[in-house]
Structures are given as structure tokens and as C-alpha cells.
Protein backbone atom coordinates (compact mmCIF):
# COMPACT_ATOMS: atom_id res chain seq x y z
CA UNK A 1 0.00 0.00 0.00
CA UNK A 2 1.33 3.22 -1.06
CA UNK A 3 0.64 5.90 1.56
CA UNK A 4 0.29 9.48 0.03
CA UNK A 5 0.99 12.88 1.74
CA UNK A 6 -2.19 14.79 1.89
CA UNK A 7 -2.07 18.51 2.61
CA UNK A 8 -5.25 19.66 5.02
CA UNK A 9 -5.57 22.84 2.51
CA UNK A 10 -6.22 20.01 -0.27
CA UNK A 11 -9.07 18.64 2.48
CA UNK A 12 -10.63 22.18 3.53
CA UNK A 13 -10.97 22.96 -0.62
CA UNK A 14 -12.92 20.11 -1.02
CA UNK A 15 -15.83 20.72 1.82
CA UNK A 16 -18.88 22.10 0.73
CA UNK A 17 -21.66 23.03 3.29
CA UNK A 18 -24.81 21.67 1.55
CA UNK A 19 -28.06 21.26 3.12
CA UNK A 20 -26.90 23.33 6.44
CA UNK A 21 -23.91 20.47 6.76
CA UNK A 22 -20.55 20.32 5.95
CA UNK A 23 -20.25 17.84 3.23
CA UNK A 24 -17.51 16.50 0.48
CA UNK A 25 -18.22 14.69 -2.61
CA UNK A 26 -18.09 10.86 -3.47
CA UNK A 27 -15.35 11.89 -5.57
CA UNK A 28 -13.59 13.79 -3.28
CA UNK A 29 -13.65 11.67 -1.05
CA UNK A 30 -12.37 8.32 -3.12
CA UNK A 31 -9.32 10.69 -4.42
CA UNK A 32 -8.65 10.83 -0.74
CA UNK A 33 -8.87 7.62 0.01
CA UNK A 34 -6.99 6.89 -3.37
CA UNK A 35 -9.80 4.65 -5.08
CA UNK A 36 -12.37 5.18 -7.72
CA UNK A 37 -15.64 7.05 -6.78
CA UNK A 38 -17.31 3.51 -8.02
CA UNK A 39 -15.59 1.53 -5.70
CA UNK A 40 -15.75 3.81 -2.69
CA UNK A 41 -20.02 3.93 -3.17
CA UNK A 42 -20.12 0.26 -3.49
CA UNK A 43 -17.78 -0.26 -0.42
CA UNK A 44 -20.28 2.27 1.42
CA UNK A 45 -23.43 0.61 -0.39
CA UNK A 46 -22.25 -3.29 1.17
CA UNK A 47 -21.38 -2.17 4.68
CA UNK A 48 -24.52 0.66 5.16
CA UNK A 49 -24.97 -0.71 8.71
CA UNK A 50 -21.47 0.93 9.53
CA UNK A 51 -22.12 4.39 8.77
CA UNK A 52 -24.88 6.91 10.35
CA UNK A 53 -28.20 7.12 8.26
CA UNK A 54 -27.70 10.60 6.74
CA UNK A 55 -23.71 9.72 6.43
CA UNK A 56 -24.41 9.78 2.67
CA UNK A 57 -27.35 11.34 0.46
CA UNK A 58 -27.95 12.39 -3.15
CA UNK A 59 -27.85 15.65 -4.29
CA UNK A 60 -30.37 17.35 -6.07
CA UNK A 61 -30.56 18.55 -9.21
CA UNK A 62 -31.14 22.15 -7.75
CA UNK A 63 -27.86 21.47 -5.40
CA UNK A 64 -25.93 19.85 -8.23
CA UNK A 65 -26.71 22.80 -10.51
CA UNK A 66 -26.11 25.36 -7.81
CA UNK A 67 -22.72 23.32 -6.90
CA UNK A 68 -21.54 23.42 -10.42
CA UNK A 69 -22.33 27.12 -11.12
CA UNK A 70 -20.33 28.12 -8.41
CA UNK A 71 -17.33 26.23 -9.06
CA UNK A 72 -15.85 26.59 -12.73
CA UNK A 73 -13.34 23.24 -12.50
CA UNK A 74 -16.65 21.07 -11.95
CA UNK A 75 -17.56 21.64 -15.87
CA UNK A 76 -14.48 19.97 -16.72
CA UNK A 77 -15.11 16.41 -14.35
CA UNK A 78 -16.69 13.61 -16.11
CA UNK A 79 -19.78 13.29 -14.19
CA UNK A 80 -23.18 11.97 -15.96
CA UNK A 81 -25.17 11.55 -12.74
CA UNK A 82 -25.80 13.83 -9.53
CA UNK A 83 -22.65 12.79 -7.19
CA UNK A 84 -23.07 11.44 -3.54
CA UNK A 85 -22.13 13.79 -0.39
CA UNK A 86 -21.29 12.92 2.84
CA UNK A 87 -20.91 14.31 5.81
């Protein structure tokens, strides 16, 4: 296992408060973590028991839009579907 060096300014970027909470996105998270958004949701998806009930929700379209608008680099990610957040 390679272990990576993560700066907390790299962290702090990537928190968004959505929904009165401070949340970061699936994919956000996974870089993280180093794994793929796909594999981090389906690890999360198998062991639901583990985390909190609201530990993970969907955005909305409203949010999603609102999200993207405000942050240029989103238009450039590769997303086709509203991303997870957790908290």
C-alpha cells in the first residue's frame, strides 16, 4: 500500500456546506482515500450498517446545478449523474 501525503488545505478545498452540513463529494472523497468514486459507493453501499443514516445522500438537481455554477473546475469532471455527499 502506497501511503500518500495529503495537505489539510487540499481537504478544507474540497468541503462544501450543503443542506446546512458540511459535506464532500463521493469523488472527493475516493481521491482521498486513493480509489475510484465507483468503488468507494459500493464499499459504502455493502457495509450501510457501519455508517450513520444521513452519512451519505444524493444531491439534487437544484444542489448539483447550484454546486456546479459556483465552481468553474466542476464543468471539466466527467460526471453523468448527480454525485453522492457525505458528511
Amino acid at each position: 500500500m502506497t501511503v500518500r501525503k495529503i495537505q489539510a488545505g487540499d481537504i478544507v478545498s474540497r468541503i462544501f456546506y450543503i443542506r446546512g452540513k458540511k459535506v464532500m463529494l463521493d469523488s472527493d472523497l475516493a481521491s482521498v482515500y486513493g480509489v475510484e468514486t465507483k468503488v468507494l459507493n459500493q464499499a459504502v453501499k455493502r457495509n450501510l450498517k457501519r455508517f450513520p443514516d444521513d452519512f451519505f445522500f444524493q444531491l439534487t438537481n437544484e444542489e448539483w446545478n447550484s454546486l456546479r455554477s459556483q465552481i468553474v473546475t466542476f464543468e471539466v469532471l466527467p460526471y453523468d449523474h448527480r454525485p453522492l455527499a457525505g458528511k
